[in-house]
N, C-alpha and C. Protein backbone atom coordinates (compact mmCIF):
# COMPACT_ATOMS: atom_id res chain seq x y z
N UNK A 1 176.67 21.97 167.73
CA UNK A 1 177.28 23.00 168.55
C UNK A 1 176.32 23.33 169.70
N UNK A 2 176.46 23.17 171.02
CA UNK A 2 176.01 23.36 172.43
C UNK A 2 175.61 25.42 171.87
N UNK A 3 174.14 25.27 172.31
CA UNK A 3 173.67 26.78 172.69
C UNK A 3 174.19 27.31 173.72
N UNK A 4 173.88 28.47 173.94
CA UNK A 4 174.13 29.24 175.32
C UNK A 4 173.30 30.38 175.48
N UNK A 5 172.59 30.53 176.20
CA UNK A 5 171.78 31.40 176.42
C UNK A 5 171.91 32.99 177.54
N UNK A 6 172.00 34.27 176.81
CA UNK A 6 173.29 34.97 177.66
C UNK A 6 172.78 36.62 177.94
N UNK A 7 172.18 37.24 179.18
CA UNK A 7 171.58 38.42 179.09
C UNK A 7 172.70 39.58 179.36
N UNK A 8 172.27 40.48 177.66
CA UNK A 8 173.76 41.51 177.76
C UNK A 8 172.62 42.92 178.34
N UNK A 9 173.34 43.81 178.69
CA UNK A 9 172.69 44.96 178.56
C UNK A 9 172.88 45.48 177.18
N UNK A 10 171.38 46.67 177.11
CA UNK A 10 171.25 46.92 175.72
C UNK A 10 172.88 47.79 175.13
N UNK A 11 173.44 48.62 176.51
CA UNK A 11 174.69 49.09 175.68
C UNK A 11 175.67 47.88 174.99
N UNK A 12 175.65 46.97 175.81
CA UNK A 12 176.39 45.71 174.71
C UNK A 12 175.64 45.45 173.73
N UNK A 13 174.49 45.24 174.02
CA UNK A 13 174.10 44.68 172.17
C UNK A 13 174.34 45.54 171.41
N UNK A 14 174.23 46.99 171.80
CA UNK A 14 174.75 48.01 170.61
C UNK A 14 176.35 47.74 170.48
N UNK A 15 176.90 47.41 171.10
CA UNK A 15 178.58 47.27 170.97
C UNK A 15 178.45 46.33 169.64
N UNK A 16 177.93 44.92 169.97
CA UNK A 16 177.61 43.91 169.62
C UNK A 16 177.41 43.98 168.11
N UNK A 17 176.45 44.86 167.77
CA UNK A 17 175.54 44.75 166.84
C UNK A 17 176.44 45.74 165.72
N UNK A 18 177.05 46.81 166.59
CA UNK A 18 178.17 47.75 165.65
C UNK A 18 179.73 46.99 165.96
N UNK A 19 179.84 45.95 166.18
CA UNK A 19 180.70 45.00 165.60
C UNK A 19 180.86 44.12 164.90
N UNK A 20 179.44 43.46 164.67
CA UNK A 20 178.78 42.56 163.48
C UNK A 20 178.74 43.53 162.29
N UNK A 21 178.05 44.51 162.03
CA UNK A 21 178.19 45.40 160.76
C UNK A 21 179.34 46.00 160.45
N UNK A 22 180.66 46.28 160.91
CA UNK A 22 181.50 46.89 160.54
C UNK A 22 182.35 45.19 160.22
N UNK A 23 182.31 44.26 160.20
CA UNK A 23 182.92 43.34 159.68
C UNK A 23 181.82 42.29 159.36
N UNK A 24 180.47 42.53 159.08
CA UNK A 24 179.81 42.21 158.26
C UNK A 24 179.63 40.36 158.47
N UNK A 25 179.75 40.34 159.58
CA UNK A 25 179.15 39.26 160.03
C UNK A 25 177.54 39.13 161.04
N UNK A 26 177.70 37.90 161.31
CA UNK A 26 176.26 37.90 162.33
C UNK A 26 176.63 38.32 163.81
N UNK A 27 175.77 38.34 164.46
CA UNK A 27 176.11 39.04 166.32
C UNK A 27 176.61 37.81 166.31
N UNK A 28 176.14 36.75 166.25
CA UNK A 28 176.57 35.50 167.18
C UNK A 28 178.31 34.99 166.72
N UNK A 29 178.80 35.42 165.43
CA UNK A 29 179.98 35.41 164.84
C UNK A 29 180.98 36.26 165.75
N UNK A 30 180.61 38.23 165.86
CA UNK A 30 180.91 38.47 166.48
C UNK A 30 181.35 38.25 167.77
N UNK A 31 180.16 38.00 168.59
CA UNK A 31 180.87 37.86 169.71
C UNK A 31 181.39 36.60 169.93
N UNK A 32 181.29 35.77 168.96
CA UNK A 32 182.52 34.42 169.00
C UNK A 32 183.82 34.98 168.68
N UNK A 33 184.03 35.89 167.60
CA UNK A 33 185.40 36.50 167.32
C UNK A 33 186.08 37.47 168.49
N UNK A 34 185.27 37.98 169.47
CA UNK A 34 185.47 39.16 170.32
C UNK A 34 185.95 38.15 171.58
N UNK A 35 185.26 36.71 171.87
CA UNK A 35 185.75 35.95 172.89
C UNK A 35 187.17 35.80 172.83
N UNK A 36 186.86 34.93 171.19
CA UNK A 36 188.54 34.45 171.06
C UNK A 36 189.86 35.51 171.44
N UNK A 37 189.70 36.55 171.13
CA UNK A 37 190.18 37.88 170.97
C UNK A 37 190.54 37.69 172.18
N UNK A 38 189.52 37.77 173.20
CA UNK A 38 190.03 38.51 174.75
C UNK A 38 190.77 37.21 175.29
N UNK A 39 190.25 36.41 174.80
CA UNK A 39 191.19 34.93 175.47
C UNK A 39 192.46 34.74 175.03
N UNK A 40 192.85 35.48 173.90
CA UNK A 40 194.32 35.33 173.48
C UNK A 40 194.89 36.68 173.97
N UNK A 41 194.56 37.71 174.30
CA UNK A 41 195.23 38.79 174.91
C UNK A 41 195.00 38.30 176.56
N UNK A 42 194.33 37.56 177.14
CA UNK A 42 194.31 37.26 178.48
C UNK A 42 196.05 35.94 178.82
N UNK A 43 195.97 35.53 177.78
CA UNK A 43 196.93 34.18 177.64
C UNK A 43 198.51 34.94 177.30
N UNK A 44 198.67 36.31 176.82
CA UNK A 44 199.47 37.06 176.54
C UNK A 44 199.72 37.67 177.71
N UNK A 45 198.98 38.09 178.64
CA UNK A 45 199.37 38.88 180.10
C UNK A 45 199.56 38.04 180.88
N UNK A 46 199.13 36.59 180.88
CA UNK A 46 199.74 36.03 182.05
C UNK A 46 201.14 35.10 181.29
N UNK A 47 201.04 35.22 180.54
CA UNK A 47 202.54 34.83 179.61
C UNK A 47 203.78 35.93 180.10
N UNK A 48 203.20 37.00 181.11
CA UNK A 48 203.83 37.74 181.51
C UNK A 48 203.91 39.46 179.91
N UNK A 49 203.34 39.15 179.19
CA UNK A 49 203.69 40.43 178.61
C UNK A 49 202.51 41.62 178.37
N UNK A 50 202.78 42.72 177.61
CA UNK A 50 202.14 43.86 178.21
C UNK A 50 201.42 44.08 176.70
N UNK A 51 200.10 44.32 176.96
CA UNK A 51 199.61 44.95 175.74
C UNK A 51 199.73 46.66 175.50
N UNK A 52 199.93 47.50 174.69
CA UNK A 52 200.56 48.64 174.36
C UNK A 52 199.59 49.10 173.29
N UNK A 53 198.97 50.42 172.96
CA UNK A 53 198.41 50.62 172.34
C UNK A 53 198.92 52.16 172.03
N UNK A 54 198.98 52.48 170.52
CA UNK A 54 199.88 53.47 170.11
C UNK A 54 199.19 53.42 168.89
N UNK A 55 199.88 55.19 168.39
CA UNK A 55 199.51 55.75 167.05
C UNK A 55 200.66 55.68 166.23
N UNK A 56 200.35 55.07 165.23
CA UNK A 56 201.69 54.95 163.93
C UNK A 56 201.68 56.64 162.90
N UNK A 57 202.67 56.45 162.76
CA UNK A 57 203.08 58.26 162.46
C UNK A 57 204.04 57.80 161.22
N UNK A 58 203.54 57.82 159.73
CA UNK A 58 204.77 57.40 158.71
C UNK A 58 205.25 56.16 159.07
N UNK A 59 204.70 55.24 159.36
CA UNK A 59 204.65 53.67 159.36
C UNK A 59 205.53 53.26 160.82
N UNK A 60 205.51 54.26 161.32
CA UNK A 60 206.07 54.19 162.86
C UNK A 60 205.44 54.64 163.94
N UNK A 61 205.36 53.57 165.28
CA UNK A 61 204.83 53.46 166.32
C UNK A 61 205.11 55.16 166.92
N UNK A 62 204.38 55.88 167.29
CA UNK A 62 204.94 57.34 167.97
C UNK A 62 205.29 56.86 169.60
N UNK A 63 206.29 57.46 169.83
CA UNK A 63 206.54 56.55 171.38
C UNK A 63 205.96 57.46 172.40
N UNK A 64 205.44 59.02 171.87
CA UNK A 64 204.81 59.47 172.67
C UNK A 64 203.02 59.24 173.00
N UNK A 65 202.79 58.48 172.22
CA UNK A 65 201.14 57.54 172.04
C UNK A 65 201.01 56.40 172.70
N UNK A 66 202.60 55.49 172.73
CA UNK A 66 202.52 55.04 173.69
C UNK A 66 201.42 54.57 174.73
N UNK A 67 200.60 53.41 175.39
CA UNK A 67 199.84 53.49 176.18
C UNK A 67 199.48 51.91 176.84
N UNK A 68 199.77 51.71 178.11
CA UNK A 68 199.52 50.47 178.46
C UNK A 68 198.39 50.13 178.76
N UNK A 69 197.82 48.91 178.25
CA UNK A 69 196.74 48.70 179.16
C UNK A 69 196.41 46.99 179.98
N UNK A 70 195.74 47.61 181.32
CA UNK A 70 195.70 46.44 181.97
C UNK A 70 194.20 45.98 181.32
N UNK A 71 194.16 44.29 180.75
CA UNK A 71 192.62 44.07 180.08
C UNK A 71 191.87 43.75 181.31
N UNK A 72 192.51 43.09 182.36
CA UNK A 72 191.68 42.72 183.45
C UNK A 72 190.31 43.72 183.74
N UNK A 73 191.20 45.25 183.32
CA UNK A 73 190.33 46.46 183.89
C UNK A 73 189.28 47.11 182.78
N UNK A 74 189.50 46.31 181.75
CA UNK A 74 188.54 46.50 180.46
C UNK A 74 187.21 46.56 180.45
């Protein structure tokens, strides 16, 4: 597997590092899982559709939580 060598600021490695421990993998796992992630929600917006982020209320989406977001602006 090809290295890559990659300078984050320290607020990312803390992102980083409290994304590796809450699913208990390594950083370098993480941010392999966090790539894939943004590359399949990037492949979803130009597929033309909208990512939506909402609070479930009794196993239902609340439509007033409701919330779009553009990832470009992430």
């Amino acid at each position: 597997m090809p290295k890559l060598t990659i300078e984050l600021s320290d607020e990312v490695i803390d992102i980083l590092q409290q994304l590796a421990e809450q699913d208990g993998v390594t950083a370098n796992e993480a941010l392999s899982k966090a790539i894939i992630k943004a590359g399949y929600l990037r492949q979803q917006t130009v597929a033309g559709k909208h990512i939506l982020f909402g609070e479930l209320e009794g196993g239902k989406i609340k439509s007033s939580s409701l919330m779009g977001a553009n990832i470009d602006k992430l």
